[in-house]
C-alpha atoms as a PDB file:
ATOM      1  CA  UNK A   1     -18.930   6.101   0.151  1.00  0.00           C
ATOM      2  CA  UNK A   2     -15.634   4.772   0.734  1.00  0.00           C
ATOM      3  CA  UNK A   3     -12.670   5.860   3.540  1.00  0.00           C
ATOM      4  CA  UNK A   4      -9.769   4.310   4.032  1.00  0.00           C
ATOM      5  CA  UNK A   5      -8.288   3.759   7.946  1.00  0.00           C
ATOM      6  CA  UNK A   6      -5.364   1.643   9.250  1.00  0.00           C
ATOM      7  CA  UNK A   7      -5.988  -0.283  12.052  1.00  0.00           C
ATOM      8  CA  UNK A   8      -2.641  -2.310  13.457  1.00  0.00           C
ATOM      9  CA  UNK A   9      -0.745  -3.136  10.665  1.00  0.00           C
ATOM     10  CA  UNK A  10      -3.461  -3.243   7.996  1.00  0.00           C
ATOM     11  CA  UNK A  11      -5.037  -0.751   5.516  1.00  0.00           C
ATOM     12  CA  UNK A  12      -9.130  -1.678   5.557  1.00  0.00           C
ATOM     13  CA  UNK A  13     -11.957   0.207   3.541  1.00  0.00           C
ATOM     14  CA  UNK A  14     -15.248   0.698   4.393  1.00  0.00           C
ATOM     15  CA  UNK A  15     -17.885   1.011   2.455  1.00  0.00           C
ATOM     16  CA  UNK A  16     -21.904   0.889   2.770  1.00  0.00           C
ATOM     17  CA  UNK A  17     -23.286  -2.489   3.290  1.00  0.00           C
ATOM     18  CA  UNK A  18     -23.002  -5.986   5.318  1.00  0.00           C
ATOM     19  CA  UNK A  19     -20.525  -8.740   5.651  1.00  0.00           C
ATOM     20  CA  UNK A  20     -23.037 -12.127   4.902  1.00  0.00           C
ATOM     21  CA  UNK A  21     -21.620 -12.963   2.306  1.00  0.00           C
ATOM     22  CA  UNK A  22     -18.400 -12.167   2.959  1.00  0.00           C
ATOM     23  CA  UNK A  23     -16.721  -9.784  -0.039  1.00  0.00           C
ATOM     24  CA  UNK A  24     -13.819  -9.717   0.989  1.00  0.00           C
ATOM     25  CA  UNK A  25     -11.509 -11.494  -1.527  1.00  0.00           C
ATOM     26  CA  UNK A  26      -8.145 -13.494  -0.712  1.00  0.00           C
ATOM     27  CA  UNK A  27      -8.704 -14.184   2.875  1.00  0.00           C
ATOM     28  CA  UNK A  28     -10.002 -11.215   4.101  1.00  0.00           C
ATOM     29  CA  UNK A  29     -11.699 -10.738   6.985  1.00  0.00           C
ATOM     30  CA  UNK A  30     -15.274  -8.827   7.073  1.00  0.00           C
ATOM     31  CA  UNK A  31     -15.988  -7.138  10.329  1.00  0.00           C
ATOM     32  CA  UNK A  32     -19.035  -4.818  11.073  1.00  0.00           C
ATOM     33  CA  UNK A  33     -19.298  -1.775  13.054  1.00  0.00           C
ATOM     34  CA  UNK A  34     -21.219  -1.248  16.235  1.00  0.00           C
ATOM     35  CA  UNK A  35     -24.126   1.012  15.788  1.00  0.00           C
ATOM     36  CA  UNK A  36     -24.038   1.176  12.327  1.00  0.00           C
ATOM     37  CA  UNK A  37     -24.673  -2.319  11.120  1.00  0.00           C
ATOM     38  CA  UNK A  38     -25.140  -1.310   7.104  1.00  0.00           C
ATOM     39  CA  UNK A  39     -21.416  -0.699   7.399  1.00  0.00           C
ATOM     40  CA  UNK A  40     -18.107  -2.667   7.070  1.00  0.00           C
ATOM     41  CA  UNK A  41     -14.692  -3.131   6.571  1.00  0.00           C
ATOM     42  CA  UNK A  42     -12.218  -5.652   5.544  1.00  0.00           C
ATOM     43  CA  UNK A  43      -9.296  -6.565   7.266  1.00  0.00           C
ATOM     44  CA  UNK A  44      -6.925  -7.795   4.742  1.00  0.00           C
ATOM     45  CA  UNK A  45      -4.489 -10.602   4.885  1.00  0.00           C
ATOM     46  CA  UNK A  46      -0.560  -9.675   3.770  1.00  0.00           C
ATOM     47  CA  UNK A  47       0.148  -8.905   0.040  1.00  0.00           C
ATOM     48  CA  UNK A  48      -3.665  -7.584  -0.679  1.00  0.00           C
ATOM     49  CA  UNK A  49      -5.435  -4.209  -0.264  1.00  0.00           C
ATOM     50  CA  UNK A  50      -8.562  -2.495  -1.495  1.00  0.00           C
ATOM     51  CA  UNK A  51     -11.545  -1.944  -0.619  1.00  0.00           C
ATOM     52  CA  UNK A  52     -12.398  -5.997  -0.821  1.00  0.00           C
ATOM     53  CA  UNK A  53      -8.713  -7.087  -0.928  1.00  0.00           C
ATOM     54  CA  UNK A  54      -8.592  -7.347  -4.596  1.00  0.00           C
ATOM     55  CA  UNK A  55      -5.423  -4.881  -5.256  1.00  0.00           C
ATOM     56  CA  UNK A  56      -1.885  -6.448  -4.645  1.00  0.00           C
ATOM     57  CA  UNK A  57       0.131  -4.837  -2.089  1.00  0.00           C
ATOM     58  CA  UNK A  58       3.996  -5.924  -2.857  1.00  0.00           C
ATOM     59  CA  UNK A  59       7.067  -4.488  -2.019  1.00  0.00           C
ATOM     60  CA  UNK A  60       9.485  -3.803  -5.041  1.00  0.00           C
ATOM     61  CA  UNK A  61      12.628  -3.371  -3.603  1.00  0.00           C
ATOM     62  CA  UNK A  62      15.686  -1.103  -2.254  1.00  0.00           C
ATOM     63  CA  UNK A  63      15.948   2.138  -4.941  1.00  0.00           C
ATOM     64  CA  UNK A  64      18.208   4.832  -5.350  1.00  0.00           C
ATOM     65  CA  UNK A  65      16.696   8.027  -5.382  1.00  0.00           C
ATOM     66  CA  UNK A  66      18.181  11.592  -6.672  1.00  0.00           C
ATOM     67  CA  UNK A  67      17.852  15.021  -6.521  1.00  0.00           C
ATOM     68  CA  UNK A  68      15.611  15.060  -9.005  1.00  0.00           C
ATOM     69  CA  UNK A  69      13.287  12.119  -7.181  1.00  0.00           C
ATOM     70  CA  UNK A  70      12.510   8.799  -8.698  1.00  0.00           C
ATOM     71  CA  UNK A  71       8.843   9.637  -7.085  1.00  0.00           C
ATOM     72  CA  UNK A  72       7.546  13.294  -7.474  1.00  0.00           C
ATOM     73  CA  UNK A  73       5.234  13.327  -5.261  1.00  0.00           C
ATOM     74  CA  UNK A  74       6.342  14.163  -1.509  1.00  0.00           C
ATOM     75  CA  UNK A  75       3.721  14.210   0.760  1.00  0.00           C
ATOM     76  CA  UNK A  76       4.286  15.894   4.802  1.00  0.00           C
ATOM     77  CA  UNK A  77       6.506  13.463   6.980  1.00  0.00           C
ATOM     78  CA  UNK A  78       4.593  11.436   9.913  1.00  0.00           C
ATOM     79  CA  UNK A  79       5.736  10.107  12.885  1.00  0.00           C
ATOM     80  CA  UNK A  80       3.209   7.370  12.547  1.00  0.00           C
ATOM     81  CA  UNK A  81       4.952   6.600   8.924  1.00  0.00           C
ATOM     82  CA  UNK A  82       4.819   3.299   7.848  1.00  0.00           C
ATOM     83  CA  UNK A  83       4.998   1.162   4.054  1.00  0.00           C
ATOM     84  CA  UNK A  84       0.970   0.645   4.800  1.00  0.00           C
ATOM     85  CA  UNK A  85       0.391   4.069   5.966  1.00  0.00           C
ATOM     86  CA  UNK A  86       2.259   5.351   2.976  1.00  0.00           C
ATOM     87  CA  UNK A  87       0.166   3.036   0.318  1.00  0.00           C
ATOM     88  CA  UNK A  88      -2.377   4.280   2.374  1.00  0.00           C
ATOM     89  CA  UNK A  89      -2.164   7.713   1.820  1.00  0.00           C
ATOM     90  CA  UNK A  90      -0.698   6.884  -1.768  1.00  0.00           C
ATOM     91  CA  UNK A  91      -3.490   5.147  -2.872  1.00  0.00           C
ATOM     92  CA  UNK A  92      -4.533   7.176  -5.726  1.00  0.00           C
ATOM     93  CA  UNK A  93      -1.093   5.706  -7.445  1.00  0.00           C
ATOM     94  CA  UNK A  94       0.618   3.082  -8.999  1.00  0.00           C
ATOM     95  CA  UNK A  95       3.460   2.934  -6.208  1.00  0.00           C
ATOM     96  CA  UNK A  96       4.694   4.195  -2.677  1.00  0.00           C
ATOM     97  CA  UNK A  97       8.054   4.644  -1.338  1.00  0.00           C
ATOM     98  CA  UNK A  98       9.532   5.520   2.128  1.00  0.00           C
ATOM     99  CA  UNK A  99      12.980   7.162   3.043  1.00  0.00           C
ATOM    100  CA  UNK A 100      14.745   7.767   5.801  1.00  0.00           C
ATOM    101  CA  UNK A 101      11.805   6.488   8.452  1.00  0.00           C
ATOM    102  CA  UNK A 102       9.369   9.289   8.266  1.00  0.00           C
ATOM    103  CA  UNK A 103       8.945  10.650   4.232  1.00  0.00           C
ATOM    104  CA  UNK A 104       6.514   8.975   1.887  1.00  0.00           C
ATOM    105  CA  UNK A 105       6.390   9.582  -1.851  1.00  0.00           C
ATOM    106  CA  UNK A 106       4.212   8.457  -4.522  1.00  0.00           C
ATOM    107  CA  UNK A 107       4.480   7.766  -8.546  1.00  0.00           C
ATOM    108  CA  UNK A 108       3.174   5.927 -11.064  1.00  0.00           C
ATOM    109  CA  UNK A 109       5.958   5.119 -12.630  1.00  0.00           C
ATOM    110  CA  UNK A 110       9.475   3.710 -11.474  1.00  0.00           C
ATOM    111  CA  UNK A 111      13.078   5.033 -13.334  1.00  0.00           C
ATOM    112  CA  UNK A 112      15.617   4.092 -10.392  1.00  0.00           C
ATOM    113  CA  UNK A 113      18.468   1.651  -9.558  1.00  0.00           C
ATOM    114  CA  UNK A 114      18.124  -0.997  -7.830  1.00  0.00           C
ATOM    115  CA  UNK A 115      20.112  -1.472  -4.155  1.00  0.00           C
ATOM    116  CA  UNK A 116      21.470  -3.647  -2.332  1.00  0.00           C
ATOM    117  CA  UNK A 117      17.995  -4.594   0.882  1.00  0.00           C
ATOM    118  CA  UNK A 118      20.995  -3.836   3.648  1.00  0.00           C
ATOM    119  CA  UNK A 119      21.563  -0.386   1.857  1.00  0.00           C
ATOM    120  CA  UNK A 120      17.153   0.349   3.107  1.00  0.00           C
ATOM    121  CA  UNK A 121      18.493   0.287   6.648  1.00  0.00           C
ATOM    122  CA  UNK A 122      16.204   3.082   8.635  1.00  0.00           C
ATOM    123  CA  UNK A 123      13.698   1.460  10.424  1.00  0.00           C
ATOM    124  CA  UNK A 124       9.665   3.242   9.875  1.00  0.00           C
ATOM    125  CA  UNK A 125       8.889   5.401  12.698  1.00  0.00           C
ATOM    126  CA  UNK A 126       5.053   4.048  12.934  1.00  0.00           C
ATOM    127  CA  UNK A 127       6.530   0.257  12.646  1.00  0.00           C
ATOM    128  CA  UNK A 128       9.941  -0.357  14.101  1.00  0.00           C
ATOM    129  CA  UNK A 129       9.849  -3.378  12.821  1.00  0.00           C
ATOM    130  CA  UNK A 130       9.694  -2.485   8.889  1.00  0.00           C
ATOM    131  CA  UNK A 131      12.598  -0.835   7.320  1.00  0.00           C
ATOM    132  CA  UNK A 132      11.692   2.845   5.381  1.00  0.00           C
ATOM    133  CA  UNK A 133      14.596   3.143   3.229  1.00  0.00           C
ATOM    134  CA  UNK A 134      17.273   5.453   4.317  1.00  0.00           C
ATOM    135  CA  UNK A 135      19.257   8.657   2.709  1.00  0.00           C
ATOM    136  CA  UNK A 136      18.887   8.495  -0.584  1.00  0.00           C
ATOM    137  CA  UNK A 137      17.676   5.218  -0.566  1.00  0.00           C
ATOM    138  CA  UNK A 138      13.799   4.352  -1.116  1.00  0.00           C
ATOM    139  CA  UNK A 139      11.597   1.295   0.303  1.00  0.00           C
ATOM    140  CA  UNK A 140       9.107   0.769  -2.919  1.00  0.00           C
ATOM    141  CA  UNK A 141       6.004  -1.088  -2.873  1.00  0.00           C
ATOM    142  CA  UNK A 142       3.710  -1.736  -5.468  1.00  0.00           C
ATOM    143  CA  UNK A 143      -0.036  -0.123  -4.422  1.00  0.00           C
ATOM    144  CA  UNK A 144      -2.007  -0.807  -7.210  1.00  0.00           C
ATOM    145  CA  UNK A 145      -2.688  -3.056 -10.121  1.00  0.00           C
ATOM    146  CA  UNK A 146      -2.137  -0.953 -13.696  1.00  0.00           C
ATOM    147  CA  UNK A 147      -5.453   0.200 -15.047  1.00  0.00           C
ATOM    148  CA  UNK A 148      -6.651  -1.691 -18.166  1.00  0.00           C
ATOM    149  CA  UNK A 149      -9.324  -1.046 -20.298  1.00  0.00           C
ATOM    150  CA  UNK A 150     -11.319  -4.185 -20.190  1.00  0.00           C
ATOM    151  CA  UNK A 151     -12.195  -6.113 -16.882  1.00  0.00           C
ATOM    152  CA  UNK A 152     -10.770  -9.032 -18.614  1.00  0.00           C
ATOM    153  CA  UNK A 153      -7.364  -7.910 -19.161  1.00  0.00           C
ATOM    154  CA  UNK A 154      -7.240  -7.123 -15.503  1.00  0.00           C
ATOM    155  CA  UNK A 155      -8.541 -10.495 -14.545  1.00  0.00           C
ATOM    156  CA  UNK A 156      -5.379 -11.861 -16.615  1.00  0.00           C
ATOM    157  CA  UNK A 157      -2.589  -9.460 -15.439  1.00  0.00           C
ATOM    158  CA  UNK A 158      -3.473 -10.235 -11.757  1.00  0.00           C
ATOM    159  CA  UNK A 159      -3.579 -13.768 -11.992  1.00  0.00           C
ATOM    160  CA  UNK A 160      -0.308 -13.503 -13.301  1.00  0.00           C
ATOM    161  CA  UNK A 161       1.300 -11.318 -10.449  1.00  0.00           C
ATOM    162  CA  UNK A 162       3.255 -13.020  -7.468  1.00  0.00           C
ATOM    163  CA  UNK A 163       3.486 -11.940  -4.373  1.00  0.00           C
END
């Protein structure tokens, strides 16, 4: 059993078990709850995500979105909206986007131009310190590593990936 939360400014999983040894990969930090000490979650460090910080999180850049969206999947606005949140909620694909401070979108695949970063201007509504694209404009980040067939080829490709 897995859920996903964000607490501060990270995304952390929690799943069934214990923290000695620590699983949490690439400087995560395990932490336990009260009351239910067969359960924990990792608190992960920038650029990493997943349930034991294994997935990169990385932002893409500025796009230009259309009418006919460069990400088809819109999901409601939120006030607490966020590029975590949004990876967050888009977790089930390859990338997350956020426009104009409260929208999120989600795709798994990327056809846009490239902006100007000044041209992402609206800060996020849940971190005013983040920018969340603007009109017509899309903050993209990078939520997951491709699937591969073999474990091996995904060892490779994200030893290869820079954050």
């Amino acid at each position: 059993m897995f859920a996903y939360v964000i607490l501060s400014s990270f995304i952390v999983a929690i799943a069934a078990a214990s923290c000695v040894p620590n699983p949490c990969q690439n400087g995560g930090t395990c932490f336990s709850f009260p009351n239910h000490s067969e359960d924990f979650g990792c608190t992960c460090t920038t650029g990493w995500d997943g349930q034991f910080c294994t997935t990169p999180f990385r932002y893409v850049g500025c796009l230009k979105d259309t009418s006919a969206r460069i990400m088809h999947v819109r999901l409601p606005y939120s006030n607490s909206n966020s590029p975590l949140e949004c990876a967050a909620r888009c977790h089930a694909y390859a990338y997350s986007g956020t426009q104009v401070g409260n929208e999120c979108f989600c795709g798994n695949c990327l056809n846009a131009e490239k902006r100007p970063e000044y041209e992402c201007n609206r800060a996020c509504l849940g971190d005013s310190s983040k920018k969340c694209g603007a009109d017509w404009r899309m903050s993209v980040y990078s939520n997951r590593a491709v699937e591969v067939s073999t474990h091996e080829k995904r060892k490779s490709w994200l030893e290869n990936i820079t954050v």
